[in-house]
C-alpha atoms as a PDB file:
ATOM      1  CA  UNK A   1      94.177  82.142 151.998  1.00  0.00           C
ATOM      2  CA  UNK A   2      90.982  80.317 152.192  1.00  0.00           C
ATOM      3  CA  UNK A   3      88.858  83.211 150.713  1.00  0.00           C
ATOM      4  CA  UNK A   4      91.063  83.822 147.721  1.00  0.00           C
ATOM      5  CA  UNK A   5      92.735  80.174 146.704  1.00  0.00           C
ATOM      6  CA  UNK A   6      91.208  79.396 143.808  1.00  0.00           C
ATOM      7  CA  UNK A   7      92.298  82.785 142.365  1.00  0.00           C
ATOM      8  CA  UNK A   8      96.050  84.087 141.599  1.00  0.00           C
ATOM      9  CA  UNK A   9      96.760  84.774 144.988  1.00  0.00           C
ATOM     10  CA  UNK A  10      98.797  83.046 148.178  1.00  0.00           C
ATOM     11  CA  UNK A  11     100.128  84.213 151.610  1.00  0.00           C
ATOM     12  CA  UNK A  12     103.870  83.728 152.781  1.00  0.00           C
ATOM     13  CA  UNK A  13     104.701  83.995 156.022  1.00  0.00           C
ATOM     14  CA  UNK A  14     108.332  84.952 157.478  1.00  0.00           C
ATOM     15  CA  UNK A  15     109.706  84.115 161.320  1.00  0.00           C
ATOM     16  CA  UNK A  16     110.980  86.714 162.905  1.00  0.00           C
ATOM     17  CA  UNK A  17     112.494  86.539 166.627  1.00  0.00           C
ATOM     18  CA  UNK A  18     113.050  90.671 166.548  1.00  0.00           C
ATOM     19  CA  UNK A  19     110.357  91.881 167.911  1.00  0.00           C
ATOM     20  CA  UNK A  20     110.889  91.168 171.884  1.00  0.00           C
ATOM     21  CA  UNK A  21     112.423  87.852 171.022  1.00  0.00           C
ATOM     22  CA  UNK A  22     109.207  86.028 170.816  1.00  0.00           C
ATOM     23  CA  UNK A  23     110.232  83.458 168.566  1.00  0.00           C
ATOM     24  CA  UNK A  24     113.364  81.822 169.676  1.00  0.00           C
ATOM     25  CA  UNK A  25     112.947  78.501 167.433  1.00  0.00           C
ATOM     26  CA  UNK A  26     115.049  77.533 165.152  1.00  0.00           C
ATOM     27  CA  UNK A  27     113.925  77.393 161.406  1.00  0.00           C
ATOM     28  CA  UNK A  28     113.101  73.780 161.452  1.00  0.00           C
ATOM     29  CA  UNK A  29     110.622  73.761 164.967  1.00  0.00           C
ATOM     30  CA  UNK A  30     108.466  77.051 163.353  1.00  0.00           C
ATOM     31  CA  UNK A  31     105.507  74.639 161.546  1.00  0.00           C
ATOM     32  CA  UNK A  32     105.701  72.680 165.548  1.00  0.00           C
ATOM     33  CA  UNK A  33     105.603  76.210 167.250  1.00  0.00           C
ATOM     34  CA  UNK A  34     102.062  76.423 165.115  1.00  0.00           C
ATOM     35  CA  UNK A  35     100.332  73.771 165.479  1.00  0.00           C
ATOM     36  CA  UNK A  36     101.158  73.363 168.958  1.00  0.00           C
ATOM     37  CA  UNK A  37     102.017  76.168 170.641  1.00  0.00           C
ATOM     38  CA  UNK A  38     101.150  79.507 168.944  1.00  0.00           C
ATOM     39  CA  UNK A  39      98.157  79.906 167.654  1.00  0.00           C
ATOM     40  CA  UNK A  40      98.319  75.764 168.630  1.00  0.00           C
ATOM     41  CA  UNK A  41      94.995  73.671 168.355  1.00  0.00           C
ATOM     42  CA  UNK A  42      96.455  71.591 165.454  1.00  0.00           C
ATOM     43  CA  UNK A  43      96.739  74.618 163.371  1.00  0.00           C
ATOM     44  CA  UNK A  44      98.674  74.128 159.904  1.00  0.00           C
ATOM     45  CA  UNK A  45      99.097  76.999 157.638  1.00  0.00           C
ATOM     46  CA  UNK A  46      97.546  76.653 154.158  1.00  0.00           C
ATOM     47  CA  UNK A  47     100.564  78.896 152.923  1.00  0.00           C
ATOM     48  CA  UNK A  48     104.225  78.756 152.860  1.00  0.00           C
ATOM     49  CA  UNK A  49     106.022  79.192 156.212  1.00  0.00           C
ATOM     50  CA  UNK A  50     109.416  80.459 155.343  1.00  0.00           C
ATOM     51  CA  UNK A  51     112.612  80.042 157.630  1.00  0.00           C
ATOM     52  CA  UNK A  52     113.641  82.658 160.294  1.00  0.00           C
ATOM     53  CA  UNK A  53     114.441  86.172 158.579  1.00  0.00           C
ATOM     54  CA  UNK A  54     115.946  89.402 159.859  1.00  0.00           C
ATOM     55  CA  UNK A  55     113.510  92.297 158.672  1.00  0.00           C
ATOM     56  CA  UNK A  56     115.402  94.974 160.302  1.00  0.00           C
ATOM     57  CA  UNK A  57     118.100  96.446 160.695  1.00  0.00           C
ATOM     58  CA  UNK A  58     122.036  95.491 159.381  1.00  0.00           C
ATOM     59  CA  UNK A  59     121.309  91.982 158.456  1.00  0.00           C
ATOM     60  CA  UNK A  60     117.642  92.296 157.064  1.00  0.00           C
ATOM     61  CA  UNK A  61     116.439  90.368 154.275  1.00  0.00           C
ATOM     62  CA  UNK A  62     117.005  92.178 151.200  1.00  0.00           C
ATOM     63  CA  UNK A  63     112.778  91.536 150.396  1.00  0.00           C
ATOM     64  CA  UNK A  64     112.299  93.356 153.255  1.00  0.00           C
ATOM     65  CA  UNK A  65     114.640  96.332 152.604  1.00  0.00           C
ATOM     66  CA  UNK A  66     113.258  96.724 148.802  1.00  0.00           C
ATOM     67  CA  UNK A  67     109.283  96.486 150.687  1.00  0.00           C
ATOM     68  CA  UNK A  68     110.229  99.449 153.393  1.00  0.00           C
ATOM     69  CA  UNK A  69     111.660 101.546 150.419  1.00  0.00           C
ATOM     70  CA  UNK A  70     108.915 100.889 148.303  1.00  0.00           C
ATOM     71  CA  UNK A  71     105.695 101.251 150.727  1.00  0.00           C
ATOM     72  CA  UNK A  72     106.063 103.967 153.497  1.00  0.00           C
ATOM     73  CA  UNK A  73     105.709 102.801 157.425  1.00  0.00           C
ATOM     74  CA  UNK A  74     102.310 102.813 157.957  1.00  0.00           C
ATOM     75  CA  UNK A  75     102.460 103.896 161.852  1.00  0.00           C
ATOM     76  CA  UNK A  76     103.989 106.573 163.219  1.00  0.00           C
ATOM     77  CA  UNK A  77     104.491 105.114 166.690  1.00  0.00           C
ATOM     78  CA  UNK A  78     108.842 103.432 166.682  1.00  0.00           C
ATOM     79  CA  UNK A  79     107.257 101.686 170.260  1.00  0.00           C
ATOM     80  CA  UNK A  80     109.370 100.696 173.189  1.00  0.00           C
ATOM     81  CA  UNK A  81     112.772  99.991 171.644  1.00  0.00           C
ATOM     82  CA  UNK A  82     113.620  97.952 174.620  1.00  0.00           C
ATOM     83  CA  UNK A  83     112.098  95.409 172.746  1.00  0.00           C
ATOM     84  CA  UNK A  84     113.577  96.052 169.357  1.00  0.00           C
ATOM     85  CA  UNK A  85     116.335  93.296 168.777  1.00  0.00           C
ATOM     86  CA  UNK A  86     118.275  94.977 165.877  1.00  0.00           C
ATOM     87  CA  UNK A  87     120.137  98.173 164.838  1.00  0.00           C
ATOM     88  CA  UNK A  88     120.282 100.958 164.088  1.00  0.00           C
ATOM     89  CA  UNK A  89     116.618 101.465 163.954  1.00  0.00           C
ATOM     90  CA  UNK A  90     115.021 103.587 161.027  1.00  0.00           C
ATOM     91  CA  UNK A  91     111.809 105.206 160.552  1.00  0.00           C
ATOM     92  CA  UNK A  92     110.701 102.734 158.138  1.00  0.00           C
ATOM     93  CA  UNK A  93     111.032  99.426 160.095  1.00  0.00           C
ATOM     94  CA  UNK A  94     108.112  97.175 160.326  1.00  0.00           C
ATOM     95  CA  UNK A  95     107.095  98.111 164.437  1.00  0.00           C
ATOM     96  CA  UNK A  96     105.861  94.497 165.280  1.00  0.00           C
ATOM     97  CA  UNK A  97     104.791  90.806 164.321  1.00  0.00           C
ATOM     98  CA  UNK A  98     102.009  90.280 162.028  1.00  0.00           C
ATOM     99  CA  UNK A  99     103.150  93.434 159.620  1.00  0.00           C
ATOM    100  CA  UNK A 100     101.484  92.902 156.199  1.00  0.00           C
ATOM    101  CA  UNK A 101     102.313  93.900 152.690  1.00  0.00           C
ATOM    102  CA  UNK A 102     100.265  92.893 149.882  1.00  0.00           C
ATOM    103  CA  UNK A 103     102.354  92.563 146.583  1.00  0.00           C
ATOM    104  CA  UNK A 104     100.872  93.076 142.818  1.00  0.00           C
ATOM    105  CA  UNK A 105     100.623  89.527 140.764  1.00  0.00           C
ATOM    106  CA  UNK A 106     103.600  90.929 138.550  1.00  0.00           C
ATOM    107  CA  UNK A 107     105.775  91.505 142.393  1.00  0.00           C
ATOM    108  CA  UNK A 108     105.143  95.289 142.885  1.00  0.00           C
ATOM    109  CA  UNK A 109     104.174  96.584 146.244  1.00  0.00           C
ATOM    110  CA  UNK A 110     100.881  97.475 146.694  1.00  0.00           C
ATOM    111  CA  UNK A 111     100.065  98.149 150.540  1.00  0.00           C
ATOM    112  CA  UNK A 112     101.607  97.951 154.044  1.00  0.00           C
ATOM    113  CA  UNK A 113      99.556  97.602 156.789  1.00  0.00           C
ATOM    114  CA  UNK A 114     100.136  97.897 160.359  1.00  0.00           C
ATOM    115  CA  UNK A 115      99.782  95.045 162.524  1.00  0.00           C
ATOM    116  CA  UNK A 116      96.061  96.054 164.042  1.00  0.00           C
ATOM    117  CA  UNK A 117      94.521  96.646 160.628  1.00  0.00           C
ATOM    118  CA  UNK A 118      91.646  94.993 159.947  1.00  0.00           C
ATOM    119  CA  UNK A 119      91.803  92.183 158.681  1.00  0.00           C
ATOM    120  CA  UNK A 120      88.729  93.002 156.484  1.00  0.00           C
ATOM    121  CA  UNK A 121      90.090  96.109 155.097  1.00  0.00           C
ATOM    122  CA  UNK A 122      93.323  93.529 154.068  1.00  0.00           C
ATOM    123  CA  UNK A 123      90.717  91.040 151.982  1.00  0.00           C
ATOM    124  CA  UNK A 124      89.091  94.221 150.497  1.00  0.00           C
ATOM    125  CA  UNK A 125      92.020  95.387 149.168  1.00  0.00           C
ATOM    126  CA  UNK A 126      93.351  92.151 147.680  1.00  0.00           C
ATOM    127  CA  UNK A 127      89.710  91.384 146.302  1.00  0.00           C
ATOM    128  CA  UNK A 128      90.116  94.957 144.031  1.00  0.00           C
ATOM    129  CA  UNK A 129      93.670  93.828 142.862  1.00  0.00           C
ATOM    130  CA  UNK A 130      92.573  89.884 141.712  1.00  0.00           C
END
């Protein structure tokens, strides 16, 4: 966010608690859950921090539905679905936290990338499109 502010450009983060049910706050305690606990340290996001969302599966955001049909899943790997907390499960669910997509100025889907890309290869990529 840092790198890119002062162009036409901004980051929006999403909670999610499906994904091994690693976020079990409530909407409202997320910016808290930041600063203090995860990644902690005093950290504030320079973005916007939306409330909890379903990605997956019957009750998923319908952002999220209209990015999976637009960009394809990016790693082939569904992952240990004792840990996935929705249903049914489809090939093109996000697989994990930290999922990106990067989104066109004018809202079109760009790129997904998996949740070890690097995050180099992410800035590169939104440096071509600004």
């Amino acid at each position: 966010m840092e790198m890119f502010s002062n162009l036409s450009f901004s980051v929006l983060g999403f909670s999610c608690n499906q994904f091994g049910l690693q976020s079990p706050e409530v909407s409202h305690e997320t910016l808290n859950i930041l600063k203090y606990v995860r990644p902690g340290g005093g950290f504030v996001p320079k973005f916007p921090v939306f409330g909890k969302v379903e990605v997956n599966g019957l009750n998923e955001e319908p952002l999220f539905t209209y990015l999976k049909e637009s960009l394809p899943f990016v790693n082939p790997v569904i992952g240990d679905i004792k840990k996935f907390y929705w249903s049914p499960i489809k090939v093109n669910d996000i697989r994990w936290n930290f999922e990106k997509f990067l989104i066109t100025a004018d809202g079109m889907p760009f790129k997904r990338y998996e949740l070890h890309c690097p995050i180099d290869k992410v800035e590169k990529d939104i440096a071509e499109l600004l």
